[in-house]
Protein backbone atom coordinates (compact mmCIF):
# COMPACT_ATOMS: atom_id res chain seq x y z
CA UNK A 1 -118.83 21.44 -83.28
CA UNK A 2 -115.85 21.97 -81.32
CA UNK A 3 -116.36 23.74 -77.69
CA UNK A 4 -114.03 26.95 -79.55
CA UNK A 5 -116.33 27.29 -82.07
CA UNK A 6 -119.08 27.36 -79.62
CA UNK A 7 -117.56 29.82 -77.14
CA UNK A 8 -116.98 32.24 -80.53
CA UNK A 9 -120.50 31.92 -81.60
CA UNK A 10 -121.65 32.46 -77.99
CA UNK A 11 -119.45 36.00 -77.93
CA UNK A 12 -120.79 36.68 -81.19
CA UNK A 13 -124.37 36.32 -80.43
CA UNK A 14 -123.58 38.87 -77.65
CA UNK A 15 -121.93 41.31 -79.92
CA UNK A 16 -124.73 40.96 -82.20
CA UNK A 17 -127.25 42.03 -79.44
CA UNK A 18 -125.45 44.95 -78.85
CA UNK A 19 -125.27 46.03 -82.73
CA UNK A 20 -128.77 45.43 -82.78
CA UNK A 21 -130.05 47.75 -79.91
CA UNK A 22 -127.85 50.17 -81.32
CA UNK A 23 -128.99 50.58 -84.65
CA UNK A 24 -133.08 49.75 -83.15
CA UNK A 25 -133.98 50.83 -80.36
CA UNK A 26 -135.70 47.19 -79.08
CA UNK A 27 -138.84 47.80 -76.69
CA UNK A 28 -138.57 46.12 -73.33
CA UNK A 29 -141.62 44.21 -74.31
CA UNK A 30 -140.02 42.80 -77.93
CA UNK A 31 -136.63 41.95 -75.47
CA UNK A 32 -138.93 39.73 -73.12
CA UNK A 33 -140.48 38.08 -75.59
CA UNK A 34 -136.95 36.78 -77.33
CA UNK A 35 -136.14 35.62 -73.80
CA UNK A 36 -139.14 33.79 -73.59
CA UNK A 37 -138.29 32.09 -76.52
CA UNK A 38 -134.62 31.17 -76.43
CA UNK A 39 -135.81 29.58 -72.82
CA UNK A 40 -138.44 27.73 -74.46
CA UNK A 41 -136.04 26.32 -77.04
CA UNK A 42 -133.20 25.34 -74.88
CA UNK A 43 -135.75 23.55 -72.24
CA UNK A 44 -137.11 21.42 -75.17
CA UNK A 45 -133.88 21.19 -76.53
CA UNK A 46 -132.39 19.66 -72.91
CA UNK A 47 -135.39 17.44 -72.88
CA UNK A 48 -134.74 16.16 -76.17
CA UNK A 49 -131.04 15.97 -75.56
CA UNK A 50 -130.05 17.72 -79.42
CA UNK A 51 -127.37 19.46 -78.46
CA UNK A 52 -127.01 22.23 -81.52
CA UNK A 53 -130.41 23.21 -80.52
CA UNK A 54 -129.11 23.59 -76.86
CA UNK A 55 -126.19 25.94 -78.73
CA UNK A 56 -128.58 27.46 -80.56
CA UNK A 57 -130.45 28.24 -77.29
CA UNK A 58 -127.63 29.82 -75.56
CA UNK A 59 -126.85 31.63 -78.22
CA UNK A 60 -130.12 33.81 -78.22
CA UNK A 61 -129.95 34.10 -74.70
CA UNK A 62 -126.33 35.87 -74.81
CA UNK A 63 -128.35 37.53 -77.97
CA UNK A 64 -130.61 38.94 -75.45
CA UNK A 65 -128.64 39.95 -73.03
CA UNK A 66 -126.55 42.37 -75.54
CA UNK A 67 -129.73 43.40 -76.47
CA UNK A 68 -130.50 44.53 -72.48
CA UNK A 69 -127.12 45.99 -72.20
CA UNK A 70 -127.40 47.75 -74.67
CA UNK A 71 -131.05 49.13 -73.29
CA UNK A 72 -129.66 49.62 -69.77
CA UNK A 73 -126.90 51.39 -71.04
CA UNK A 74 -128.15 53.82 -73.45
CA UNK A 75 -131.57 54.31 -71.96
CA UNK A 76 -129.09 55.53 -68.53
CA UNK A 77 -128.14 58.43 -70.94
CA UNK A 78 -129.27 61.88 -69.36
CA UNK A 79 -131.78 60.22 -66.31
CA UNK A 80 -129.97 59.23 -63.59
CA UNK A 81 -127.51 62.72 -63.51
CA UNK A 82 -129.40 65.23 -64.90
CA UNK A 83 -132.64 65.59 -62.83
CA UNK A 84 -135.04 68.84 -63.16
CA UNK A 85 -132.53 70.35 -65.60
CA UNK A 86 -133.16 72.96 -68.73
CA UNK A 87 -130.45 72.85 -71.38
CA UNK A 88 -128.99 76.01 -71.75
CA UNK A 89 -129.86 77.84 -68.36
CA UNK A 90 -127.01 79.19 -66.43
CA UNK A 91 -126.03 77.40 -63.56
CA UNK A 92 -123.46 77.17 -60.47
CA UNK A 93 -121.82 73.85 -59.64
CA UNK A 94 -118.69 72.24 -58.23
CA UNK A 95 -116.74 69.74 -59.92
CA UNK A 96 -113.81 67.61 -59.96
CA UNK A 97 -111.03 67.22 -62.39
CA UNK A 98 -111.25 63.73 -63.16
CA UNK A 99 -109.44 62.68 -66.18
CA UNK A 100 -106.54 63.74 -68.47
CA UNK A 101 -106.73 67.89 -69.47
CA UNK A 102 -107.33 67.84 -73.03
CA UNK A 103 -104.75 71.04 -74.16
CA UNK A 104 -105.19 72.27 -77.46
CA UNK A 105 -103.50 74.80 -80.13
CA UNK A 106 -105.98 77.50 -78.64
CA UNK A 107 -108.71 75.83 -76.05
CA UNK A 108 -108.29 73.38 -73.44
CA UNK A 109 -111.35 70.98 -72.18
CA UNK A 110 -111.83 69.10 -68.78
CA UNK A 111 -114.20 66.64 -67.49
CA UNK A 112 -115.61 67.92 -64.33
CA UNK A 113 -117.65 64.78 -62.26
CA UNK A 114 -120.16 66.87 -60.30
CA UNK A 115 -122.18 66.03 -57.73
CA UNK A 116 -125.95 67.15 -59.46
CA UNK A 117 -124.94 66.77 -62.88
CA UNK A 118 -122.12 63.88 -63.37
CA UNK A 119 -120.08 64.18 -66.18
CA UNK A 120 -119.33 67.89 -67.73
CA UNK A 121 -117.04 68.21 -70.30
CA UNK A 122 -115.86 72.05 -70.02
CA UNK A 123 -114.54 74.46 -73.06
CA UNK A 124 -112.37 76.88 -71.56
CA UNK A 125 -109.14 79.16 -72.28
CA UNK A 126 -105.94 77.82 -72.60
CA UNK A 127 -104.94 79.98 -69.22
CA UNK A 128 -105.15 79.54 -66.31
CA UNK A 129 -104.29 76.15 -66.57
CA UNK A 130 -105.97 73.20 -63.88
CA UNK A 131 -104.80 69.99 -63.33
CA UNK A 132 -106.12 66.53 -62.78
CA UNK A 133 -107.56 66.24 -59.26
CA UNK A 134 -108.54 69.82 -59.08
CA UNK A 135 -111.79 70.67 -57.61
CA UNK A 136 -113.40 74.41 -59.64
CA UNK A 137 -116.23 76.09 -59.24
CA UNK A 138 -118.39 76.97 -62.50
CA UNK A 139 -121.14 79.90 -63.09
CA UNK A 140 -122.35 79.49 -66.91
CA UNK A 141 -124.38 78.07 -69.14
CA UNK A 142 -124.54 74.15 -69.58
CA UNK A 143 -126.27 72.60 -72.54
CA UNK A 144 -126.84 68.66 -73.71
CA UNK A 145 -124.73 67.97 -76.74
CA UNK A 146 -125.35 68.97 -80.20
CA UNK A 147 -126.89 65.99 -81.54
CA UNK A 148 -124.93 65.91 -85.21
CA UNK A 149 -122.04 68.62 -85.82
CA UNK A 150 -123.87 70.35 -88.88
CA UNK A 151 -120.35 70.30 -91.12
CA UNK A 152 -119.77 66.39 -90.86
CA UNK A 153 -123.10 64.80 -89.42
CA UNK A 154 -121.04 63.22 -86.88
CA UNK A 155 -122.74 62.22 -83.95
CA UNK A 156 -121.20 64.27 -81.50
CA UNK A 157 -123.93 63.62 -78.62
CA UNK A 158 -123.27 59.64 -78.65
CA UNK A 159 -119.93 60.41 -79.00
CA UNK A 160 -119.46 61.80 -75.33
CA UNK A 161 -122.27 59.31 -74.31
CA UNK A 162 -119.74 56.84 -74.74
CA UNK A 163 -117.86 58.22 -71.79
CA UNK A 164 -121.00 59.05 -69.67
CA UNK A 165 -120.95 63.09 -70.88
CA UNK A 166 -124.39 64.47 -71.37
CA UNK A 167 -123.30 68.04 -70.94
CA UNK A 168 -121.23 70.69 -71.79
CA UNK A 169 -119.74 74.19 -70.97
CA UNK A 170 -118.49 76.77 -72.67
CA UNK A 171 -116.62 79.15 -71.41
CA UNK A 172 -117.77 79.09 -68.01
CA UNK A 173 -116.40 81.62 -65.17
CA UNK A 174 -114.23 79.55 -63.60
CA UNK A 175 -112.72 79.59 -59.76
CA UNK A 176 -109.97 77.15 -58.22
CA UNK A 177 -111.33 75.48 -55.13
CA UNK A 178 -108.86 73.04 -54.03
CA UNK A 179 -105.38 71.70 -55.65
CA UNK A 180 -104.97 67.86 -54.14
CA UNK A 181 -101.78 67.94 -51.48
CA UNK A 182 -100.80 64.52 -52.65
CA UNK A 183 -101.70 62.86 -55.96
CA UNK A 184 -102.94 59.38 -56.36
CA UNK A 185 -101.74 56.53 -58.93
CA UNK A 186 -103.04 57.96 -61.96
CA UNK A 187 -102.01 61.66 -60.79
CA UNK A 188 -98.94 60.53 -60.55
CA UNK A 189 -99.00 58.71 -64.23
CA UNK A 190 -100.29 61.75 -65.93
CA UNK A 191 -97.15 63.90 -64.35
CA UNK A 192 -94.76 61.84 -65.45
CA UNK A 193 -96.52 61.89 -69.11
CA UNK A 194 -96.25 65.73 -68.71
CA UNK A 195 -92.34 65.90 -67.47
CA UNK A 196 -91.98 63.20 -70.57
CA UNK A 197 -93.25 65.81 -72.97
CA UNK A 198 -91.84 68.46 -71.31
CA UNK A 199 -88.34 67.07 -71.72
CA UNK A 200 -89.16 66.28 -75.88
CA UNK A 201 -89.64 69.79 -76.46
CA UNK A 202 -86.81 70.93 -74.37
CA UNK A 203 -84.30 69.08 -76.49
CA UNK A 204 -86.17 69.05 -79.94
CA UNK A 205 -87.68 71.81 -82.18
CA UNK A 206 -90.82 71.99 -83.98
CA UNK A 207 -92.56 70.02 -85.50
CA UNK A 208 -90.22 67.04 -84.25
CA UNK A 209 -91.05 67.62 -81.38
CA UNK A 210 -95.10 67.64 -81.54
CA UNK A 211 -94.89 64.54 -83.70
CA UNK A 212 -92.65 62.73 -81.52
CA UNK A 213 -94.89 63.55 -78.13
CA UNK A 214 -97.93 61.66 -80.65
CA UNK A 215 -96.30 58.84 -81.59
CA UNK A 216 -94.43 57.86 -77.95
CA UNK A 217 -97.40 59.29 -75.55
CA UNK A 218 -100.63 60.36 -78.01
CA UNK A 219 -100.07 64.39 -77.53
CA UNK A 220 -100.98 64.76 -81.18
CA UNK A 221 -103.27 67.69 -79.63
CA UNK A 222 -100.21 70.45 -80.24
CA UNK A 223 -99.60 68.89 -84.07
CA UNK A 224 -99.37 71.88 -86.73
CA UNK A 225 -102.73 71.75 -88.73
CA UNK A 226 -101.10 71.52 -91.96
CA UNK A 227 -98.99 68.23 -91.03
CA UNK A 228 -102.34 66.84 -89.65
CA UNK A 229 -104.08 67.43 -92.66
CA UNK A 230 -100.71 66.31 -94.58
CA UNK A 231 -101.77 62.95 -92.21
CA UNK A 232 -104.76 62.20 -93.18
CA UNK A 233 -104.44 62.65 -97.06
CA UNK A 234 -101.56 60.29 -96.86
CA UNK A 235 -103.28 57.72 -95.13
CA UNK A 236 -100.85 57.70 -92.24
CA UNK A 237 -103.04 59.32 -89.56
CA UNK A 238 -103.12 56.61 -87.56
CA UNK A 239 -99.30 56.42 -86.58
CA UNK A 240 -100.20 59.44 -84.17
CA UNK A 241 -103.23 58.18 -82.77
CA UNK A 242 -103.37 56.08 -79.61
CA UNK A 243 -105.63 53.52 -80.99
CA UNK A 244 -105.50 49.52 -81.15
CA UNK A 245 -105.12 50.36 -84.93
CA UNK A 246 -101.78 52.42 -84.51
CA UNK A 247 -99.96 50.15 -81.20
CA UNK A 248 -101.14 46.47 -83.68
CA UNK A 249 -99.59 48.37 -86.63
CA UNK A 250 -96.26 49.49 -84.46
CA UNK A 251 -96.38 46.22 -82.39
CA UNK A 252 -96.04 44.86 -86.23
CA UNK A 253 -93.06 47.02 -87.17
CA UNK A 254 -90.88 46.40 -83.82
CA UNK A 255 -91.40 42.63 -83.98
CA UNK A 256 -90.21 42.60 -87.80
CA UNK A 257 -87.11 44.98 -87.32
CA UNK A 258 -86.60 43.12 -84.10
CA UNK A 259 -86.45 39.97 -85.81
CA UNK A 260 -84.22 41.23 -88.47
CA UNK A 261 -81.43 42.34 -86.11
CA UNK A 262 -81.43 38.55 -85.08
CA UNK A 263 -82.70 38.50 -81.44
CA UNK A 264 -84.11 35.47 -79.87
CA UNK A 265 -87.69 35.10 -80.16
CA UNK A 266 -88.12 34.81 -76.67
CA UNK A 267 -86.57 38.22 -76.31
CA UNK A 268 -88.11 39.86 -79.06
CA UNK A 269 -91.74 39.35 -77.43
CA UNK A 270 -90.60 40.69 -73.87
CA UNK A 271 -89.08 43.76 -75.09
CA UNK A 272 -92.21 44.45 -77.29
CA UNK A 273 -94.69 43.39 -74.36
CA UNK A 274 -92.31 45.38 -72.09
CA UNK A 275 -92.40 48.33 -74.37
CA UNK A 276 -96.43 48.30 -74.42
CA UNK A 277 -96.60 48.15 -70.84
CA UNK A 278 -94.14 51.30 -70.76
CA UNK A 279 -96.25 53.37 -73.75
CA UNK A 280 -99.64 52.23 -71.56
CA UNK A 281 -97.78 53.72 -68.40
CA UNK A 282 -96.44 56.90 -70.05
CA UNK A 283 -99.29 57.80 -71.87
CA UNK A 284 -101.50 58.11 -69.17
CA UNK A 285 -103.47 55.03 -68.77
CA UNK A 286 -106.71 56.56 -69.45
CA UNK A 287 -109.50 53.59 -71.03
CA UNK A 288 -108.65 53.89 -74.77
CA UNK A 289 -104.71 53.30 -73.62
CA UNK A 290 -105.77 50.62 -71.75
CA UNK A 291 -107.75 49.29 -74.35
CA UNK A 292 -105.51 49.96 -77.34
CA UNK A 293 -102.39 48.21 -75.16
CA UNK A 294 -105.03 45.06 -75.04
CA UNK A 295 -105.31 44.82 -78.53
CA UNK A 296 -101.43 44.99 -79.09
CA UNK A 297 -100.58 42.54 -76.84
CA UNK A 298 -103.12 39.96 -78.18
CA UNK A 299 -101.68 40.58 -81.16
CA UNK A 300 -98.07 39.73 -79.81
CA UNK A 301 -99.88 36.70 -78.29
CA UNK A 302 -100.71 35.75 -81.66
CA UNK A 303 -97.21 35.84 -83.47
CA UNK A 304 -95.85 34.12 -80.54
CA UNK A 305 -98.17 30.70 -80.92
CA UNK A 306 -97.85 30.95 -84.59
CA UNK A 307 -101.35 29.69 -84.78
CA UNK A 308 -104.10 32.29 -85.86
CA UNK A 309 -107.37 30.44 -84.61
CA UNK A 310 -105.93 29.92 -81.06
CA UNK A 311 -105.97 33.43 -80.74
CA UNK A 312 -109.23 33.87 -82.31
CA UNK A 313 -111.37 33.31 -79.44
CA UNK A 314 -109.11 35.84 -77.38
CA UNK A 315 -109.48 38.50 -79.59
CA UNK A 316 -113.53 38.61 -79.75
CA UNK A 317 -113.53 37.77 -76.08
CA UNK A 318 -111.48 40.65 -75.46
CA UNK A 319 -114.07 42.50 -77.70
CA UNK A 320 -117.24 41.90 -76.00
CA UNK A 321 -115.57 42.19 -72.64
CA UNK A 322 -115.16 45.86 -73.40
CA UNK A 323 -118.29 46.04 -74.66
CA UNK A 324 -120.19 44.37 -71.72
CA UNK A 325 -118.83 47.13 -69.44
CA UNK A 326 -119.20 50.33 -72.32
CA UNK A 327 -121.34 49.50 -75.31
CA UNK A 328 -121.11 52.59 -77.01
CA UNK A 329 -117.98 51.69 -78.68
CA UNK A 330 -119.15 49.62 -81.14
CA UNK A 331 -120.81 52.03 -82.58
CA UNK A 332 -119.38 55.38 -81.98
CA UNK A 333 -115.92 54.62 -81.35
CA UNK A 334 -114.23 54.56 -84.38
CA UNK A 335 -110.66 53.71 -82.50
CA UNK A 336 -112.55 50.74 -81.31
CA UNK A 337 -113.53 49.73 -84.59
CA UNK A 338 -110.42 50.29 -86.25
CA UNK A 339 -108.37 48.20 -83.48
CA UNK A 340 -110.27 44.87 -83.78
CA UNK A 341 -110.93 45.27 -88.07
CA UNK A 342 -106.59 45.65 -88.07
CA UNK A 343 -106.21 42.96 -85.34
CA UNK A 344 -107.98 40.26 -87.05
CA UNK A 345 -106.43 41.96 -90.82
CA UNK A 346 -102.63 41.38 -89.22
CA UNK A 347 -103.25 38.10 -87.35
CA UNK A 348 -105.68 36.14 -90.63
CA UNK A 349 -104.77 38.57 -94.20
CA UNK A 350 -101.00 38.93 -93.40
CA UNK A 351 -99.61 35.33 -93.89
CA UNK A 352 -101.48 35.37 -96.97
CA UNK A 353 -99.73 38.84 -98.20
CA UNK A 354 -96.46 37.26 -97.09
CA UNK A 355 -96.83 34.05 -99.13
CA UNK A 356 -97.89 36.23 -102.39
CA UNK A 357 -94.68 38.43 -101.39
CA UNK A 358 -91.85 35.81 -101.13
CA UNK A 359 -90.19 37.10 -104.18
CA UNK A 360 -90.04 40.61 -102.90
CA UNK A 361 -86.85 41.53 -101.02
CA UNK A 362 -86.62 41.61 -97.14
CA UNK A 363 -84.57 44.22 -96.78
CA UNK A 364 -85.67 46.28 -93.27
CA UNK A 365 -88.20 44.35 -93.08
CA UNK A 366 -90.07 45.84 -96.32
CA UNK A 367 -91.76 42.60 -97.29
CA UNK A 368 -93.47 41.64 -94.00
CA UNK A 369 -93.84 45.52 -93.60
CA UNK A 370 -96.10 45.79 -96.79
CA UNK A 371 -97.78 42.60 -95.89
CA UNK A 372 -98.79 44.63 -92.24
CA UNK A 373 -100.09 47.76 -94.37
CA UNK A 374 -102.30 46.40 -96.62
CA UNK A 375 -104.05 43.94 -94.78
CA UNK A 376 -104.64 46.50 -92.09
CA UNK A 377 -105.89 49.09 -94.85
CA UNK A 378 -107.99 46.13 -96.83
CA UNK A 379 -109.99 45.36 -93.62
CA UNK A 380 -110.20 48.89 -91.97
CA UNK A 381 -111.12 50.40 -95.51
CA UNK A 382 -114.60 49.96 -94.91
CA UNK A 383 -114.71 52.17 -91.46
CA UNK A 384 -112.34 54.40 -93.14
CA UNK A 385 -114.75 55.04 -96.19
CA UNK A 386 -118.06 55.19 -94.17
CA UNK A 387 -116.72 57.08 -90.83
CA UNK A 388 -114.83 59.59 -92.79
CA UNK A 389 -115.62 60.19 -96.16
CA UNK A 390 -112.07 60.18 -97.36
CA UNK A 391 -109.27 57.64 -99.02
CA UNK A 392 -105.95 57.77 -99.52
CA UNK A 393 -104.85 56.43 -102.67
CA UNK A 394 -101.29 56.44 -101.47
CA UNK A 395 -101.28 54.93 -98.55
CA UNK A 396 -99.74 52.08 -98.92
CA UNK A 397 -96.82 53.87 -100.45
CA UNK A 398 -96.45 56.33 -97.83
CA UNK A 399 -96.98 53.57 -94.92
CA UNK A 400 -94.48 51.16 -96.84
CA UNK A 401 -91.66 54.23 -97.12
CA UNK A 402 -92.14 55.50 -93.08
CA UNK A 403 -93.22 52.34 -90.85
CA UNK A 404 -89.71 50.93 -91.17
CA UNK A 405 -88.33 53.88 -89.12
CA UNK A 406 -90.88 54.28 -86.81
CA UNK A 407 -89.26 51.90 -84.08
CA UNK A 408 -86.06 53.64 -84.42
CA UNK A 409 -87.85 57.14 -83.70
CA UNK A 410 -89.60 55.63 -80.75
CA UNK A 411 -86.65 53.67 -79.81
CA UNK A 412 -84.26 57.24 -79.65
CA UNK A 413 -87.24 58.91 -78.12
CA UNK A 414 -88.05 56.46 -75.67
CA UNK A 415 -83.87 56.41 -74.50
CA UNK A 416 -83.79 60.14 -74.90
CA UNK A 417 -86.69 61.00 -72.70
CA UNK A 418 -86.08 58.97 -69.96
CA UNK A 419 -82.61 60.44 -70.03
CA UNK A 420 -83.55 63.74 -69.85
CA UNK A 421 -84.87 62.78 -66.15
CA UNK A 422 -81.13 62.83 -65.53
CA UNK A 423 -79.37 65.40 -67.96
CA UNK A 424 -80.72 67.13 -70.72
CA UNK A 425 -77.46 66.80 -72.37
CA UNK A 426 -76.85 63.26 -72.32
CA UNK A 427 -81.07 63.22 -73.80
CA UNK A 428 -79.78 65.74 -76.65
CA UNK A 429 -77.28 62.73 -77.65
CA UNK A 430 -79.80 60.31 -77.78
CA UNK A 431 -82.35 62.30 -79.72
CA UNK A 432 -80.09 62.58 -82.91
CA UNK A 433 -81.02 59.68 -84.70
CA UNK A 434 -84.87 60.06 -83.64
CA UNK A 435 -84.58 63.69 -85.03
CA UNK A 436 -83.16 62.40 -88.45
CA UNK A 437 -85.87 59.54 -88.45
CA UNK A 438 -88.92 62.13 -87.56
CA UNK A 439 -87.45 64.62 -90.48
CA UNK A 440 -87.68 61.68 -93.08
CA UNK A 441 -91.12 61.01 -92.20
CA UNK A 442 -92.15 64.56 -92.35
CA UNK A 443 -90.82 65.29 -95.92
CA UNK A 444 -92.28 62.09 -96.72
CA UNK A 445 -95.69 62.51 -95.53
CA UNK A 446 -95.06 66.55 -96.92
CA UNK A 447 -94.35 65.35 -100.35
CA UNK A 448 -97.02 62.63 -100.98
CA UNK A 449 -99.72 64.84 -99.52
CA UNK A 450 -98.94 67.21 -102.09
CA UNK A 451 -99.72 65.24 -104.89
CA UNK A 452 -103.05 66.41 -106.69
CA UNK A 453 -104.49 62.18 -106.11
CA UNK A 454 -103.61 61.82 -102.37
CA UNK A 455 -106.87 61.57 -101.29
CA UNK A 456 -110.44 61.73 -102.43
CA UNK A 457 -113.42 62.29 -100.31
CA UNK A 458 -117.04 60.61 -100.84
């Protein structure tokens, strides 16, 4: 067995523990007694000198230590912040603004770290509005998390555990301690984010404008209802989501209509890597960014060497790195999910589609574009079907007639934003041909949605 092979089965016995502990909760006494016996087998195994029984030692030790990250992890949940404390009473505490406001059509919500608590994620009016770095005082109620929302069944409580929330607020009275003097790196990331947006719907009208701010920077918060849900029947949700799902999908698109403008291939991969590193910076930064930017550039990594299985052992290393340090997502994070099934769909399924497509005119791209779309949708189907209850029946169609503009609407937006830091009139010129782009996909998105076998839900 070569060592790559090893390493992957190594990772994968890790990942396994993890799954494992998350879908039983394994006693401390049941984890012991694996370790026991994965030492016992690689000892004898050295001894003897049979090496696949030395792999096959290693293996369940990496087993059991998923397994006891998992148990250190989750069993963390709600002891080590939330000491003496009723759910529901009404309480005063002081907290800091910690991560990116989350501003919606008629609520906003804030993570507040406190002191005595940790992690609060707060419900609150839409005015007046706090920023990142802000330290408030709260007097209300704070309550764990509803375990299951009763309209989906989705796990809401795990959820939030995923980002080390255990409680929430609603409505709290709410005072303004202290507003930082200075701001550190990632205040200063999340401003420009804000100018960024601010600047899109200064020089572009609705719902442009919204959809634009999703697709460059994630701001799909401030997205009309009916064009979400116009989204999601369509199958094309995912092209405003900052996901691994959505930047492998658009990393996808810009290599293929890079590559059919005729650009070295040396070039091509900087300006994509260079473009990731500018959405990553733009948007914020926050984990999922992070994390969704990792997934795009291993993909990049993987069209570049032109050989799938070298990339292989990057991908699921990348996997249970992330999941060493938060293993939550593999369960309740369905962006997670969705990055790593498309990753390995684009890198391993998409030659394939290619090869079955050669026949099929290149024209924008459109071949290598539908090759990107299904395998993505073959291997994320399954997530899809079970995390959501819903499939589009159309989405290849309506990914197939809008992916081939999406780099020229980010492209436009991208020029037109960062020109609006120096006149908004020059950033009106630029937006033009993004505006047109955005329209198309709108009326196409409109149009298929309205068709009476969009979508069916299970």
């Amino acid at each position: 067995m070569s060592r790559s092979r090893i390493f992957s089965l190594i990772l994968i016995s890790f990942v396994a523990g993890i799954f494992l502990y998350s879908v039983v909760k394994t006693p401390p006494i049941v984890i012991g007694g694996v370790l026991v016996f994965g030492l016992a087998v690689l000892v004898i195994a050295v001894i003897k000198k049979d090496s696949a029984k030395i792999i096959f030692g290693i293996c369940i030790l990496f087993f059991v230590l998923g397994v006891w990250r998992s148990y250190d992890v989750f069993g963390y949940a709600g002891k080590a912040d939330i000491k003496n404390f009723n759910s529901g009473e009404e309480v005063s505490f002081s907290g800091k603004i910690t991560r990116e406001p989350d501003r919606r059509l008629d609520f906003s919500q804030y993570i507040l770290e406190s002191e005595s608590l940790g992690y609060v994620l707060v419900k609150t009016n839409l005015y007046p509005e706090y920023f990142y770095g802000d330290t408030l005082k709260l007097n209300g109620k704070v309550e764990t998390p509803i375990r299951r929302l009763a309209d989906s069944g989705f796990d809401y409580q795990n959820y939030l555990a995923k980002d080390n929330i255990f409680l929430v607020s609603q409505y709290p009275a709410i005072t303004l301690v202290e507003r930082p003097a200075k701001k550190d790196f990632y205040g200063h990331l999340l401003n420009i984010k804000k100018s960024f947006i601010d600047i899109i719907n200064k020089i572009i009208l609705e719902p442009q404008a919204s959809f634009l701010a999703a697709l460059l920077v994630g701001a799909k918060r401030t997205l009309p209802p009916d064009l979400v849900e116009a989204f999601n029947r369509t199958g094309t949700s995912h092209i405003v989501a900052v996901s691994g799902y959505n930047i492998s999908i658009i990393s996808i698109m810009l290599l293929n209509f890079l590559s059919y403008l005729l650009l070295p291939r040396w070039l091509i991969f900087w300006l994509v890597g260079i473009g990731l590193v500018l959405f990553t910076l733009i948007a914020g930064a926050g984990a999922s960014v992070v994390r969704a930017a990792i997934m795009g550039g291993l993909l990049i990594l993987a069209r570049r060497e032109g050989r799938s299985y070298q990339i292989t052992n990057a991908i699921i290393f990348a996997g249970a790195a992330m999941l060493f340090f938060n293993p939550y997502l593999l369960r309740y994070d369905a962006g997670f999910q969705l990055s790593f099934l498309a990753t390995f769909g684009l890198v391993y399924l998409a030659p394939r589609f290619n090869k079955w497509f050669s026949r099929l005119p290149d024209f924008l791209s459109f071949r290598a574009n539908l090759a990107a779309t299904l395998s993505a949708q073959i291997m994320t189907l399954p997530v899809i079907l079970f995390g959501f209850g819903r499939f589009s029946l159309i989405a290849v169609l309506a990914n197939v007639l809008i992916l081939p503009v999406i780099p020229l609407s980010m492209l436009f937006g991208f020029l037109a934003g960062f020109a609006g830091f120096i006149s908004l009139k020059i950033a009106a010129i630029f937006i033009l041909p993004a505006w047109f782009a955005l329209s198309y996909q709108i009326w196409v998105v409109k149009i298929l949605s309205l068709l009476p076998f969009a979508s069916i839900s299970l």
